[in-house]
C-alpha atoms as a PDB file:
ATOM      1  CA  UNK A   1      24.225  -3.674 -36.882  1.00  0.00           C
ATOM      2  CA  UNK A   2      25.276  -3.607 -33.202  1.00  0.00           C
ATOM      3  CA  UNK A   3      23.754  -6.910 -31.149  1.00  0.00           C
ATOM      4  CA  UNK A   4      24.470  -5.133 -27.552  1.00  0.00           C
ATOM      5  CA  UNK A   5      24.508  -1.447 -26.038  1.00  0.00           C
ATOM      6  CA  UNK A   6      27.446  -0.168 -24.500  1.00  0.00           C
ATOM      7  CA  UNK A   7      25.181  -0.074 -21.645  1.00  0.00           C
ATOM      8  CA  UNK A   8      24.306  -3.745 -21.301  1.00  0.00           C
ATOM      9  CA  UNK A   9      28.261  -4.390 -20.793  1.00  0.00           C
ATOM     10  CA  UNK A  10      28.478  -1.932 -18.362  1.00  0.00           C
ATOM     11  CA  UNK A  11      25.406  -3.686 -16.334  1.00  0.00           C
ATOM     12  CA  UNK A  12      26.844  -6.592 -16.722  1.00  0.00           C
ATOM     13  CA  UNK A  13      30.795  -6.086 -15.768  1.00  0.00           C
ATOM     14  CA  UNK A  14      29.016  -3.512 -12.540  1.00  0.00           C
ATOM     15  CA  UNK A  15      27.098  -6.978 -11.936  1.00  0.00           C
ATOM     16  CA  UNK A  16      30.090  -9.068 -11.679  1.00  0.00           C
ATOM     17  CA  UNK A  17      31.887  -6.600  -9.407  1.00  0.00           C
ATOM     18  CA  UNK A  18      28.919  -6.742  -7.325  1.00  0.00           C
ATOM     19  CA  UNK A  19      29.389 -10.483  -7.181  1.00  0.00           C
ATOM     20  CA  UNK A  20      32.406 -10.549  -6.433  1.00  0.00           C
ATOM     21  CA  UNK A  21      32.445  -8.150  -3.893  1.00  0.00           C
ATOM     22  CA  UNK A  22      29.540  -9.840  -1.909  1.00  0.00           C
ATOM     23  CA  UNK A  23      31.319 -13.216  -2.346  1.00  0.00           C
ATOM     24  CA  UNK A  24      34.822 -11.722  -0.774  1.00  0.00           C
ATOM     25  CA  UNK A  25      32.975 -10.436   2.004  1.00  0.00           C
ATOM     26  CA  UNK A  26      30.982 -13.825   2.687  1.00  0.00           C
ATOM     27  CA  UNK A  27      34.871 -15.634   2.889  1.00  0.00           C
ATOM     28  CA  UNK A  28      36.003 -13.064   5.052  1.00  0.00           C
ATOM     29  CA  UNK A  29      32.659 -13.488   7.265  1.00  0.00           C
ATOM     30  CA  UNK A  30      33.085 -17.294   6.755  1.00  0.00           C
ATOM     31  CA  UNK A  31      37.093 -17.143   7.979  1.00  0.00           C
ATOM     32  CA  UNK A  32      36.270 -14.878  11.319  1.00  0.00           C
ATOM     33  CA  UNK A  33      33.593 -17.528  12.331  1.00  0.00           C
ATOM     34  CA  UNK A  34      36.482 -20.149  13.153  1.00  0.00           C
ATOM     35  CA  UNK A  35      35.839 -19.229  17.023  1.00  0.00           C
ATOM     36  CA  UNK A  36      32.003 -19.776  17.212  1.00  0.00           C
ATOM     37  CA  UNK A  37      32.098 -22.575  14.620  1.00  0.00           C
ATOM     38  CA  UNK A  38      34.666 -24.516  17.041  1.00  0.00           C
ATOM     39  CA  UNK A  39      32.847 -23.757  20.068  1.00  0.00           C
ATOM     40  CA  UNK A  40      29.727 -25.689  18.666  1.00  0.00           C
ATOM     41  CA  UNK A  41      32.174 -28.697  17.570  1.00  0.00           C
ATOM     42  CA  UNK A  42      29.221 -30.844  17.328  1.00  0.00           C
ATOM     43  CA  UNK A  43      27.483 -29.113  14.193  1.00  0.00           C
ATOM     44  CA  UNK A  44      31.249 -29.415  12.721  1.00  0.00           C
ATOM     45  CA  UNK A  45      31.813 -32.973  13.237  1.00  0.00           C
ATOM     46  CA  UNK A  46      28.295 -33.796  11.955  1.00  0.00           C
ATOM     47  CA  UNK A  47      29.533 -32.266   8.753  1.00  0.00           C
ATOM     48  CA  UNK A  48      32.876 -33.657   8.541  1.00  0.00           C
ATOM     49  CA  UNK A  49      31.145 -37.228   9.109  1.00  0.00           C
ATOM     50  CA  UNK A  50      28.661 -36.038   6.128  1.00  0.00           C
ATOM     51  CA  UNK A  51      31.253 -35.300   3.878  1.00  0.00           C
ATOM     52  CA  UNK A  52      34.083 -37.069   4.633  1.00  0.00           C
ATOM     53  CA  UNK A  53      32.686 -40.213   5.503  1.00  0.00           C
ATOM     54  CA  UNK A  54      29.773 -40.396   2.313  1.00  0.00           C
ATOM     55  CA  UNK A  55      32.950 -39.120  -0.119  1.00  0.00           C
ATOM     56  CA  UNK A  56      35.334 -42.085   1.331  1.00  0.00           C
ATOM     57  CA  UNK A  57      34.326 -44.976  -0.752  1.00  0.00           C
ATOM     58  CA  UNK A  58      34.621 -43.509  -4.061  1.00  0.00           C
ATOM     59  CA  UNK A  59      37.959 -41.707  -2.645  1.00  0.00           C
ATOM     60  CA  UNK A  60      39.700 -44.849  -1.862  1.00  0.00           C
ATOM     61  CA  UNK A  61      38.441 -46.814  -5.229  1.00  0.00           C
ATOM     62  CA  UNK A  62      39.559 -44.033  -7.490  1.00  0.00           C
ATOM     63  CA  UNK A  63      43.131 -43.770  -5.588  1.00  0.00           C
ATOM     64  CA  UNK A  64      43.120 -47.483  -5.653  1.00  0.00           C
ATOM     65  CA  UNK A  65      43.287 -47.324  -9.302  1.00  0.00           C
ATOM     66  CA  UNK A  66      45.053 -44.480 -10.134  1.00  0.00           C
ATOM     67  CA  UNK A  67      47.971 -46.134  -8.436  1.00  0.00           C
ATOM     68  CA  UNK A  68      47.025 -49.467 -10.549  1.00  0.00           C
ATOM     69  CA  UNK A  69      47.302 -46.803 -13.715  1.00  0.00           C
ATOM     70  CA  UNK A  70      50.883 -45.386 -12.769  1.00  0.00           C
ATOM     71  CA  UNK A  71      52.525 -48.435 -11.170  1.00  0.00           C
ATOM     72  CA  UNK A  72      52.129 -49.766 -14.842  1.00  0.00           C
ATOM     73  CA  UNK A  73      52.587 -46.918 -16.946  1.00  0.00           C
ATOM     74  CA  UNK A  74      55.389 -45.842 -14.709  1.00  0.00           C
ATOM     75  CA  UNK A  75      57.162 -49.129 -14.948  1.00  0.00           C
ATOM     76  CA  UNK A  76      57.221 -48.896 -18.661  1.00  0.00           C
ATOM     77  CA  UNK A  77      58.315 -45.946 -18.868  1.00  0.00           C
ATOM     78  CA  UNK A  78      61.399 -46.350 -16.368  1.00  0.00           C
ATOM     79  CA  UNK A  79      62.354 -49.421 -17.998  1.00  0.00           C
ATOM     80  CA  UNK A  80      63.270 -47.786 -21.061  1.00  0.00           C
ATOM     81  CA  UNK A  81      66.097 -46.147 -19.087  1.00  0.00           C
ATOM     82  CA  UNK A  82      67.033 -48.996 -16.897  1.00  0.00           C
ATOM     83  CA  UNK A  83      65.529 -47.506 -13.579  1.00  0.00           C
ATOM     84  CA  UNK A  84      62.291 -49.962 -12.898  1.00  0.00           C
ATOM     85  CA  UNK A  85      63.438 -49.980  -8.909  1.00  0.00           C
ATOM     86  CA  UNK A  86      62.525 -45.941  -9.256  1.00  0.00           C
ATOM     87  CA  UNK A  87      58.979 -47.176  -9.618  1.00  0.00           C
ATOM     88  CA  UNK A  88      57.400 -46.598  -5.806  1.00  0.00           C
ATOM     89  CA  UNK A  89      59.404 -43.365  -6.014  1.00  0.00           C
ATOM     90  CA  UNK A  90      57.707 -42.340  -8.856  1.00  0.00           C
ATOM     91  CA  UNK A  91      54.424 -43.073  -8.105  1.00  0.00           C
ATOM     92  CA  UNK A  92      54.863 -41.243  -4.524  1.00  0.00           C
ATOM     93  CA  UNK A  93      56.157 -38.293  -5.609  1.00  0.00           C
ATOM     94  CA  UNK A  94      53.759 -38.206  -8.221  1.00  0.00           C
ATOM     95  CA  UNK A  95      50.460 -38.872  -5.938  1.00  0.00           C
ATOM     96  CA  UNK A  96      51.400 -37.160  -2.813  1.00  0.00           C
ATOM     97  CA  UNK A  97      52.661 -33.534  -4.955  1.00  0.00           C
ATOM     98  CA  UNK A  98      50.099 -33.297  -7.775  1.00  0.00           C
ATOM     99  CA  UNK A  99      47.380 -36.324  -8.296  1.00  0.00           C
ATOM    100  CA  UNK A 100      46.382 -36.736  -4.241  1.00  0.00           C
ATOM    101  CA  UNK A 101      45.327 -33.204  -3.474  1.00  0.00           C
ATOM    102  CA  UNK A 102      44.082 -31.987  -7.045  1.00  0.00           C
ATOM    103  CA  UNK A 103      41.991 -35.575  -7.825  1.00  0.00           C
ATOM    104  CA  UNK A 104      40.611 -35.718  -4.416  1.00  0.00           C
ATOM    105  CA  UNK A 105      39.214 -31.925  -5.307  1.00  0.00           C
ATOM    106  CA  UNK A 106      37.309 -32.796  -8.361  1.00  0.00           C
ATOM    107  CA  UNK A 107      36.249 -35.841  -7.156  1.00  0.00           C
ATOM    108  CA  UNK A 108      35.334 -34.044  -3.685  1.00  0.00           C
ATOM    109  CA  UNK A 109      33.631 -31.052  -5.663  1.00  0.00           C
ATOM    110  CA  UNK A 110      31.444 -33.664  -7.760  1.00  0.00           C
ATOM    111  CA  UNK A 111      30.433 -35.238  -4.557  1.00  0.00           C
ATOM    112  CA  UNK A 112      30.576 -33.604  -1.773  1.00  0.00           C
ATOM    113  CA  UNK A 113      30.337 -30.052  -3.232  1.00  0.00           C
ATOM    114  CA  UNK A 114      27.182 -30.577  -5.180  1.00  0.00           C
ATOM    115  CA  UNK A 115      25.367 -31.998  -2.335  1.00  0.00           C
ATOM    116  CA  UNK A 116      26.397 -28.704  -0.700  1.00  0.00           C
ATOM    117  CA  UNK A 117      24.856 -26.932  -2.947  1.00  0.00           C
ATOM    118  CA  UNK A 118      21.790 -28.567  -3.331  1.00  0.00           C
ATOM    119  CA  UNK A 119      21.150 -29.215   0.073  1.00  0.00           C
ATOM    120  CA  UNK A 120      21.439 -25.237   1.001  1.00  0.00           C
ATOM    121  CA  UNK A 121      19.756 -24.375  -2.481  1.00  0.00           C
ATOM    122  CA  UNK A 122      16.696 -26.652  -0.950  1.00  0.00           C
ATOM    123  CA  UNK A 123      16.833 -25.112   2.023  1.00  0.00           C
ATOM    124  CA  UNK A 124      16.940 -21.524   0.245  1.00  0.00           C
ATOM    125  CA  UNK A 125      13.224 -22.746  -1.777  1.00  0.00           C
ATOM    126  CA  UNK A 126      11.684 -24.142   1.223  1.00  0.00           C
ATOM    127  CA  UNK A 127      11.968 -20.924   2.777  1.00  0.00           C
ATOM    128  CA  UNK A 128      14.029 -22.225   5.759  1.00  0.00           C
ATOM    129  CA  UNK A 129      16.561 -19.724   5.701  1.00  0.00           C
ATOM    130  CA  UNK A 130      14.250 -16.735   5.552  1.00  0.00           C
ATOM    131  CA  UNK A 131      12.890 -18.316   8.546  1.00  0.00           C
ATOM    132  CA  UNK A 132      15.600 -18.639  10.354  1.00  0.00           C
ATOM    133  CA  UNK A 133      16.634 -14.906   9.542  1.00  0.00           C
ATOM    134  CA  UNK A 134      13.380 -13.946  10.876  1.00  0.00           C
ATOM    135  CA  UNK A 135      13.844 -15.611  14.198  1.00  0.00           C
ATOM    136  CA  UNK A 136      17.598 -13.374  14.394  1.00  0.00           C
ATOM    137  CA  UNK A 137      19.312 -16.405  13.641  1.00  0.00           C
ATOM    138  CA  UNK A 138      22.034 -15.709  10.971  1.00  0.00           C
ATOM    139  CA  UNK A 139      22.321 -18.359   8.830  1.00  0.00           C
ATOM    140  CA  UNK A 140      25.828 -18.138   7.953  1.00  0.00           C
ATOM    141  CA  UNK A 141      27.056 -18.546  11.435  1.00  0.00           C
ATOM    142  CA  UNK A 142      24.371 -21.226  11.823  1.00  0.00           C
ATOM    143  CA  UNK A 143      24.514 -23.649   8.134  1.00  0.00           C
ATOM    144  CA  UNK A 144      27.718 -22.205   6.453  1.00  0.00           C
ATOM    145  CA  UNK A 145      30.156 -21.887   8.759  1.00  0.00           C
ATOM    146  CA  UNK A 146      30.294 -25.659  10.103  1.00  0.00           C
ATOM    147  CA  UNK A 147      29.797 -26.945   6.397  1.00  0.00           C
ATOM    148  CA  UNK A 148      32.933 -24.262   5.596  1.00  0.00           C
ATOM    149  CA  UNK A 149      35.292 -25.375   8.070  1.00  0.00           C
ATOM    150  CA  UNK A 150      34.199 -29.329   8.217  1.00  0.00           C
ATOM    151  CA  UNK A 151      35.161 -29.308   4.084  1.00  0.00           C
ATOM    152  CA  UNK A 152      38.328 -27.079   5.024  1.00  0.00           C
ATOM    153  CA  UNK A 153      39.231 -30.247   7.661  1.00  0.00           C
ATOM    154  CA  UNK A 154      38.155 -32.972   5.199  1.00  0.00           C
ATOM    155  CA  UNK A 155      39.875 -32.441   2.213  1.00  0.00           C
ATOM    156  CA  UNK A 156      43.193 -33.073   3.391  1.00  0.00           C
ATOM    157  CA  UNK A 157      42.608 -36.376   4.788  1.00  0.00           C
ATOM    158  CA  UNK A 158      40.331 -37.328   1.918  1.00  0.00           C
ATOM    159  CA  UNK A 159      44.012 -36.611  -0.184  1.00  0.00           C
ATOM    160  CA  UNK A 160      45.560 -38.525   2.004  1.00  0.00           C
ATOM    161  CA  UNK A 161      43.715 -41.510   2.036  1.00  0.00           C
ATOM    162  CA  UNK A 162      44.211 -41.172  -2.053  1.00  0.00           C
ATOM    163  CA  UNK A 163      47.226 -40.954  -1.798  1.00  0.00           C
ATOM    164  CA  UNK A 164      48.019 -43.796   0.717  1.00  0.00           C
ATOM    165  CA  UNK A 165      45.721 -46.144  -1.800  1.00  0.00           C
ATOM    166  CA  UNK A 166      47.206 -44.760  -4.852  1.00  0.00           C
ATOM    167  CA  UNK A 167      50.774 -45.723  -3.413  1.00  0.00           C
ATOM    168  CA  UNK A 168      48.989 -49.294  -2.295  1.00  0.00           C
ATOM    169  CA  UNK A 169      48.117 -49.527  -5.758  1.00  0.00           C
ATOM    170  CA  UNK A 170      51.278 -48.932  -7.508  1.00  0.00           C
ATOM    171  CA  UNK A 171      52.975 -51.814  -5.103  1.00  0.00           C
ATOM    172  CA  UNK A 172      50.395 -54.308  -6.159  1.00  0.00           C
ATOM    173  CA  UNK A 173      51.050 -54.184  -9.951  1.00  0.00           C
ATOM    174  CA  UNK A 174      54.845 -52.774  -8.952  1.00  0.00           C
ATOM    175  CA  UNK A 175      55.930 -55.702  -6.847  1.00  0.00           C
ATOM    176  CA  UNK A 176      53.277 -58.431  -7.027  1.00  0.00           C
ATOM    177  CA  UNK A 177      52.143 -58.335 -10.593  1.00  0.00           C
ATOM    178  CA  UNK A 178      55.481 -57.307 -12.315  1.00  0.00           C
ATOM    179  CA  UNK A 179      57.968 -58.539 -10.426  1.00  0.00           C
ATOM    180  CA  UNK A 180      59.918 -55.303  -9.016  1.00  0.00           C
ATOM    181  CA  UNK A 181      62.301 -55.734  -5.927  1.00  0.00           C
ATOM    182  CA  UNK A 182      59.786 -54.797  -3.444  1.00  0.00           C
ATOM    183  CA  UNK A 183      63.070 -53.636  -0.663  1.00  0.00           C
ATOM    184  CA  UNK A 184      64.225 -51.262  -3.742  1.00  0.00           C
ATOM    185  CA  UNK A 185      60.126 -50.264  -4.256  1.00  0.00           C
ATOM    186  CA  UNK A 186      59.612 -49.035  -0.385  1.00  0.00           C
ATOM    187  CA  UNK A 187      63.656 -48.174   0.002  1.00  0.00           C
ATOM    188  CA  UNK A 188      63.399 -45.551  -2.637  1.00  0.00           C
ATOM    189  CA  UNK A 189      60.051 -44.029  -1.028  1.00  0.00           C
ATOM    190  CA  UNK A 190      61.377 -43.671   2.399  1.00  0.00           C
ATOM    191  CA  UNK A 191      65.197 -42.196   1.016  1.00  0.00           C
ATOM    192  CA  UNK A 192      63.819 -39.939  -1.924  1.00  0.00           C
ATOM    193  CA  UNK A 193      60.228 -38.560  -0.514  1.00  0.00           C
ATOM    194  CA  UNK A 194      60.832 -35.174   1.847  1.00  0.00           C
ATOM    195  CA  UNK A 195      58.303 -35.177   4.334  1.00  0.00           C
ATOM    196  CA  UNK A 196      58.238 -31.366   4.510  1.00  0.00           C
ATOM    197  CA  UNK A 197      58.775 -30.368   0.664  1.00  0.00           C
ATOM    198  CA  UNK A 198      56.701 -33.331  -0.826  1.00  0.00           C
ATOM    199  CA  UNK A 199      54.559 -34.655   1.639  1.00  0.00           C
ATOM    200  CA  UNK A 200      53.836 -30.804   3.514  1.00  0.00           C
ATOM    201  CA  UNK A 201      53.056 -28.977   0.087  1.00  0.00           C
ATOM    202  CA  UNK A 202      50.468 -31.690  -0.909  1.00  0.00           C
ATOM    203  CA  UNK A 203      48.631 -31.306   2.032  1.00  0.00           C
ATOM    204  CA  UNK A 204      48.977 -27.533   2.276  1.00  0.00           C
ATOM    205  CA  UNK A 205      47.677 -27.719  -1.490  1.00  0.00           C
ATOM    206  CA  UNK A 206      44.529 -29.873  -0.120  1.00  0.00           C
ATOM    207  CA  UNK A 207      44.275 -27.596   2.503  1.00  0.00           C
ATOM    208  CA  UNK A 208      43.703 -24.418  -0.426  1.00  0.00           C
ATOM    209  CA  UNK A 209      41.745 -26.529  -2.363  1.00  0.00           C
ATOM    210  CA  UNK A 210      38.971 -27.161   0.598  1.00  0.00           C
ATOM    211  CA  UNK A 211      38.824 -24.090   1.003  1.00  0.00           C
ATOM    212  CA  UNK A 212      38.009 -23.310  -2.653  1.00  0.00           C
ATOM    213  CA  UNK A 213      35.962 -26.065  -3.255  1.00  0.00           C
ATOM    214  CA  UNK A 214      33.523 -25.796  -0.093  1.00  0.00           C
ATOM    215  CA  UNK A 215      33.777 -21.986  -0.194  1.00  0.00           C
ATOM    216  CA  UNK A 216      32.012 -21.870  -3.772  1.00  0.00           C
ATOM    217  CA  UNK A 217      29.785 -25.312  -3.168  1.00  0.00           C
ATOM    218  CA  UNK A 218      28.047 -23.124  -0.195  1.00  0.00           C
ATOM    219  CA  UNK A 219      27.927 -19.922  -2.122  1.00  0.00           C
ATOM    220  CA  UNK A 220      26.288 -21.100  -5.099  1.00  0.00           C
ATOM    221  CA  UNK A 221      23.793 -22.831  -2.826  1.00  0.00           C
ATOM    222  CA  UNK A 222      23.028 -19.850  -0.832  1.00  0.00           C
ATOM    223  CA  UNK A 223      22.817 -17.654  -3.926  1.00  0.00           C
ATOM    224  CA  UNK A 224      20.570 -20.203  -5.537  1.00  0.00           C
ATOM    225  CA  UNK A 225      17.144 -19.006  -7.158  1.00  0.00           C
ATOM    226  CA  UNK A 226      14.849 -20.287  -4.605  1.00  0.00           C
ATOM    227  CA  UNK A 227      13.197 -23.031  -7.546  1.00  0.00           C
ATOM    228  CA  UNK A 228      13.777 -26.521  -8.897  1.00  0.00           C
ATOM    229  CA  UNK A 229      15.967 -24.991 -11.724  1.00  0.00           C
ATOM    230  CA  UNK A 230      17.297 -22.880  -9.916  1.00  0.00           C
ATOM    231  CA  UNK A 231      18.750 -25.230  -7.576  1.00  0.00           C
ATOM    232  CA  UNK A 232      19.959 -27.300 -10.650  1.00  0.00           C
ATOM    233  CA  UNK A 233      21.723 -24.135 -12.649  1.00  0.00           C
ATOM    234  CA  UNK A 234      23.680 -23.802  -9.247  1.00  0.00           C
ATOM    235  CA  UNK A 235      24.670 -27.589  -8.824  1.00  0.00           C
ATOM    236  CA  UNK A 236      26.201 -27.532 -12.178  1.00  0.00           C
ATOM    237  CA  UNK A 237      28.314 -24.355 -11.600  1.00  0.00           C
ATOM    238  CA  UNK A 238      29.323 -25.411  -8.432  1.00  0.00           C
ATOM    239  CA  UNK A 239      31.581 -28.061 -10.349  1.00  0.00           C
ATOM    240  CA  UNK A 240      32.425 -26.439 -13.378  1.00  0.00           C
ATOM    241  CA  UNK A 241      33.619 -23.476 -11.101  1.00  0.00           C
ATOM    242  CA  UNK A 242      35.327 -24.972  -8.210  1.00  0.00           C
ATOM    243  CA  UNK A 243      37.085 -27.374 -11.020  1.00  0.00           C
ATOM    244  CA  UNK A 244      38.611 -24.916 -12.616  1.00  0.00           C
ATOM    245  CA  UNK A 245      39.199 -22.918  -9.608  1.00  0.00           C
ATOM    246  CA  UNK A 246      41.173 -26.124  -8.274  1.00  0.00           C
ATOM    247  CA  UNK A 247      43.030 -26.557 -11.852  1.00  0.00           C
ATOM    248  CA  UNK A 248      43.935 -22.973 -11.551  1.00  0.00           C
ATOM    249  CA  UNK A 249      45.425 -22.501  -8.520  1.00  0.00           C
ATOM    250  CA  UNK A 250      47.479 -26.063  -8.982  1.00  0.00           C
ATOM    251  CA  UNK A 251      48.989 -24.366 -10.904  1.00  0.00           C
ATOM    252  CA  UNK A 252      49.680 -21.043  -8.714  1.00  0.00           C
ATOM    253  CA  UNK A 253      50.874 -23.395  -6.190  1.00  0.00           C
ATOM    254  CA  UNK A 254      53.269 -25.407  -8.351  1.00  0.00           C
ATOM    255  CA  UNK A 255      54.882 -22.736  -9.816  1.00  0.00           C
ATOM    256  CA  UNK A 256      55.125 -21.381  -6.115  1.00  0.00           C
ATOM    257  CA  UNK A 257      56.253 -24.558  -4.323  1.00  0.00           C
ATOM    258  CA  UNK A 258      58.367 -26.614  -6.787  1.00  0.00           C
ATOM    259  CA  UNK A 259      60.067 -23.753  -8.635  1.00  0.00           C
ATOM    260  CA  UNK A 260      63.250 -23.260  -6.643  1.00  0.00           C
END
């Protein structure tokens, strides 16, 4: 006995096109606003204070002890081979390439994202944005656009500051808990980290991943059902989606970047 129609999967694949093709043409809209987003700076930097500044505590404690994590593991690990003074190089390379820019996403997306999407999905029920549409005010110049581009300008220094305490981190357990040469700790950073193949692919990963992240937060908030569970169902995809989106293109990225 046949549980579906050949029909019902060709609603449903025509429904995901549709989708899809309404959410590439909100990016593109999103992208050409960069000129009337910038000349209203103010609505921008009220975001980027929202989410950068709300999402910096729990930025700074996870890098914090991430770095704890890997200055110890690490140091195991390279003593087994007789290269403990490696140990601020590894935890560098490791942060500033991979961990900073793909732990700051999730942790942004959980935050910062889902507030996103619940603020606009609250906005979407209390009829706000139909008002606004009414009074020939496009919302998506008006409430996406300076929530796009102040998450497109956060995310990279929300990665770095993970990064910086994650490298904090592995020096306190590296050189004040275990005993490592701290000269051989921060002479090994500053001779084996390249600013432009390490350092510049982490942040233009960051970079990717705000857009990503912020792009799908305000999406599944403006495509919210306008009730409670609506507004719910969309908070919950907006992590499950934008994580894997960030876990999936990490891994574009690497094998783009690191592949020579």
């Amino acid at each position: 006995m046949s549980w579906y129609k050949p029909s019902d999967v060709g609603l449903a694949t025509r429904s995901k096109l549709v989708n899809l093709g309404y959410g590439a043409r909100l990016f593109l809209k999103l992208l050409a606003s960069i000129g009337s987003s910038f000349r209203r700076f103010g609505l921008v930097r009220d975001q980027i204070h929202f989410l950068g500044n709300y999402s910096l505590v729990i930025i700074a404690v996870s890098g914090l002890f991430v770095g704890f994590v890997f200055g110890l593991q690490g140091y195991y690990t390279l003593q087994r081979f007789g290269s403990s003074d490696a140990l601020g190089l590894l935890v560098t390379l490791t942060l500033v390439r991979e961990l900073g820019p793909v732990v700051t996403a999730l942790l942004f997306a959980g935050r910062a994202g889902t507030s996103l999407t619940a603020e606009i999905g609250l906005m979407k029920a209390g009829e706000q944005i139909s008002v606004m549409e009414m009074m020939a005010v496009d919302p998506v110049q008006r409430i996406l656009a300076p929530r796009f581009w102040a998450g497109v300008i956060t995310m990279p220094l929300l990665a770095a500051v993970f990064s910086a305490m994650g490298i904090i981190g592995g020096w306190v357990v590296g050189v004040l808990m275990i005993g490592v040469d701290a000269g051989s700790f921060w002479s090994q950073i500053q001779g084996g980290v390249d600013v432009w193949k390490d350092v510049g692919n982490g942040i233009v990963k960051s970079i990717v991943f705000g857009f990503a992240v912020t792009f799908i937060a305000l999406m599944q908030g403006f495509e919210a059902q306008a009730t409670p569970e609506g507004v719910a169902s969309a908070t919950t995809r907006t992590v499950v989606v934008a994580s894997l989106a960030v876990l999936g293109l990490d891994f574009i990225l690497t094998a783009m970047m690191f592949t020579n």
